[in-house]
C-alpha atoms as a PDB file:
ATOM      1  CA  UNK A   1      99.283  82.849 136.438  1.00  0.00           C
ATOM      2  CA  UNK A   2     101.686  85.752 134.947  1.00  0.00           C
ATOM      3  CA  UNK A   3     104.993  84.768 134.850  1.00  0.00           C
ATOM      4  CA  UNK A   4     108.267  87.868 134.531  1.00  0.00           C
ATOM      5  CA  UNK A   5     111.183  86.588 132.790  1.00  0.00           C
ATOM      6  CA  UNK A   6     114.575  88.967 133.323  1.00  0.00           C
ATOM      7  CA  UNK A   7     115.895  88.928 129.876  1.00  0.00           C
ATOM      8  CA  UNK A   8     119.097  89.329 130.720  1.00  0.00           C
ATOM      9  CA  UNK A   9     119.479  86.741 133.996  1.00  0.00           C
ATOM     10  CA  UNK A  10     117.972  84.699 131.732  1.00  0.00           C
ATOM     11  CA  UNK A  11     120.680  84.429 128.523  1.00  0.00           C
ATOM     12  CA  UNK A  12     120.873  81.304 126.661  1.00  0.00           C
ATOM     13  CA  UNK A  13     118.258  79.903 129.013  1.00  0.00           C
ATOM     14  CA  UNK A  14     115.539  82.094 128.134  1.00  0.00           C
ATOM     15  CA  UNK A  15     113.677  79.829 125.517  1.00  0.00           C
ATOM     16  CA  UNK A  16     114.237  77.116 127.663  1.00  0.00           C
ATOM     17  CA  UNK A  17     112.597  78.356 131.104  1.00  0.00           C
ATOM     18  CA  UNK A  18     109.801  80.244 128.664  1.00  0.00           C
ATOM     19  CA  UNK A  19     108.876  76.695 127.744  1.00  0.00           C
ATOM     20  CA  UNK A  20     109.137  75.295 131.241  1.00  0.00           C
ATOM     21  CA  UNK A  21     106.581  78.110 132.500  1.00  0.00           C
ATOM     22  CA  UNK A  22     104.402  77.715 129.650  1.00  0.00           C
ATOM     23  CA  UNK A  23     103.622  73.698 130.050  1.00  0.00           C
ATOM     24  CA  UNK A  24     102.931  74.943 133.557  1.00  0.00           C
ATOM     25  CA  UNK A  25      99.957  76.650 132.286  1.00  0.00           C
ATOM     26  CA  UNK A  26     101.307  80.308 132.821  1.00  0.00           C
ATOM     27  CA  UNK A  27     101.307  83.243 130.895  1.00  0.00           C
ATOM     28  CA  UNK A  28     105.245  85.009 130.238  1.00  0.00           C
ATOM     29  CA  UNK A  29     106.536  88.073 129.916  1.00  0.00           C
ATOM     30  CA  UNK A  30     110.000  88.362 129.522  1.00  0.00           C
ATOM     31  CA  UNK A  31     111.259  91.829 130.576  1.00  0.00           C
ATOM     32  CA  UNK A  32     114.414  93.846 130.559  1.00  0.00           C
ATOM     33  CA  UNK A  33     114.658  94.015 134.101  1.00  0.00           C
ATOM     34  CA  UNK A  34     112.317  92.577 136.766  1.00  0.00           C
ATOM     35  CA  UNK A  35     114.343  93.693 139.772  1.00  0.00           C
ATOM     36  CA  UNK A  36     115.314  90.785 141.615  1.00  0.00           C
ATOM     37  CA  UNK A  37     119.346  90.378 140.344  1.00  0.00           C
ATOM     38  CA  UNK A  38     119.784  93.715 142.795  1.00  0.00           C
ATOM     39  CA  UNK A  39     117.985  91.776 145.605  1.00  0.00           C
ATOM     40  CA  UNK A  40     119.578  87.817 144.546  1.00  0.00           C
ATOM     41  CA  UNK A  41     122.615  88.729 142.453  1.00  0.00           C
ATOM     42  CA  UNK A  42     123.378  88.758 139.024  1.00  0.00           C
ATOM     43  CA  UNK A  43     123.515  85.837 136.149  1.00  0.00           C
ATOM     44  CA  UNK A  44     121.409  83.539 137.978  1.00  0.00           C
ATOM     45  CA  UNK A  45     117.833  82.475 137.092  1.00  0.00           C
ATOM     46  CA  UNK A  46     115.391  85.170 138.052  1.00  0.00           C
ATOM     47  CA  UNK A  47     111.609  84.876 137.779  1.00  0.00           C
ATOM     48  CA  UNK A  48     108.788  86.229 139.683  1.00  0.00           C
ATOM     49  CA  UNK A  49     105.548  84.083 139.475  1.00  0.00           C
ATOM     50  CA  UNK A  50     102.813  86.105 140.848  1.00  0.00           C
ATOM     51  CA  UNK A  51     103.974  87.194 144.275  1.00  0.00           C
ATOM     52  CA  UNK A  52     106.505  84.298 144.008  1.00  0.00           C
ATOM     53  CA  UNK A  53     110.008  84.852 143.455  1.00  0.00           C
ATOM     54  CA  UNK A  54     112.369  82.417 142.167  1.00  0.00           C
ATOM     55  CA  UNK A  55     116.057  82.470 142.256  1.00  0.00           C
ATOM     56  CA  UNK A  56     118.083  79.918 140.904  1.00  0.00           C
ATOM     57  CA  UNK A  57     121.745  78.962 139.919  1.00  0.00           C
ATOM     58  CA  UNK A  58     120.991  76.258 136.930  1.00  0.00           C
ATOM     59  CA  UNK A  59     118.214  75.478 134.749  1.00  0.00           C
ATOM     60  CA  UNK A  60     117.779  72.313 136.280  1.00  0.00           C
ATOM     61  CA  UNK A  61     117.522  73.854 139.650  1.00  0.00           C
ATOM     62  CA  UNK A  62     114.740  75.829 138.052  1.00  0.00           C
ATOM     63  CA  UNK A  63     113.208  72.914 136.476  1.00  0.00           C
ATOM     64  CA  UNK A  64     113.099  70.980 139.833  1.00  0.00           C
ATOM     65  CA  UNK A  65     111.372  74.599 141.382  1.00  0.00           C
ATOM     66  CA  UNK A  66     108.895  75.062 139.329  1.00  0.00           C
ATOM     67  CA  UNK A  67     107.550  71.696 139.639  1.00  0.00           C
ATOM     68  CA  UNK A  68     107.356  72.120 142.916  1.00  0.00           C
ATOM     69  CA  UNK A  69     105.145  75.305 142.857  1.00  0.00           C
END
């Protein structure tokens, strides 16, 4: 399944939850902007997966999210 990546919510994370996604089996595209820091704020961990979106404070957090998908 396609996976958006916001670049910047992202930062230092971005290799990191790239990785996570791609063990999962899905397929990333890491974008400028996927929309979601308007709707979920700003500097945290924003991904859509499909029609899925995923919002998260810590990379952890994401870690323990996306294994639960």
């Amino acid at each position: 399944m396609k996976a958006e990546v916001c670049e910047y919510c992202a930062g230092d994370n971005l290799e990191r939850i790239k990785s996570i996604l791609e063990s999962k089996g899905h397929e990333v595209e890491v974008t400028g902007c996927i929309g979601l820091c308007a709707k979920y704020g700003c500097g945290r961990i924003n991904v859509k997966i499909g029609e899925k979106e995923i919002s998260v404070e810590s990379l952890e957090e994401f870690k323990r999210t996306v294994e639960a998908l």
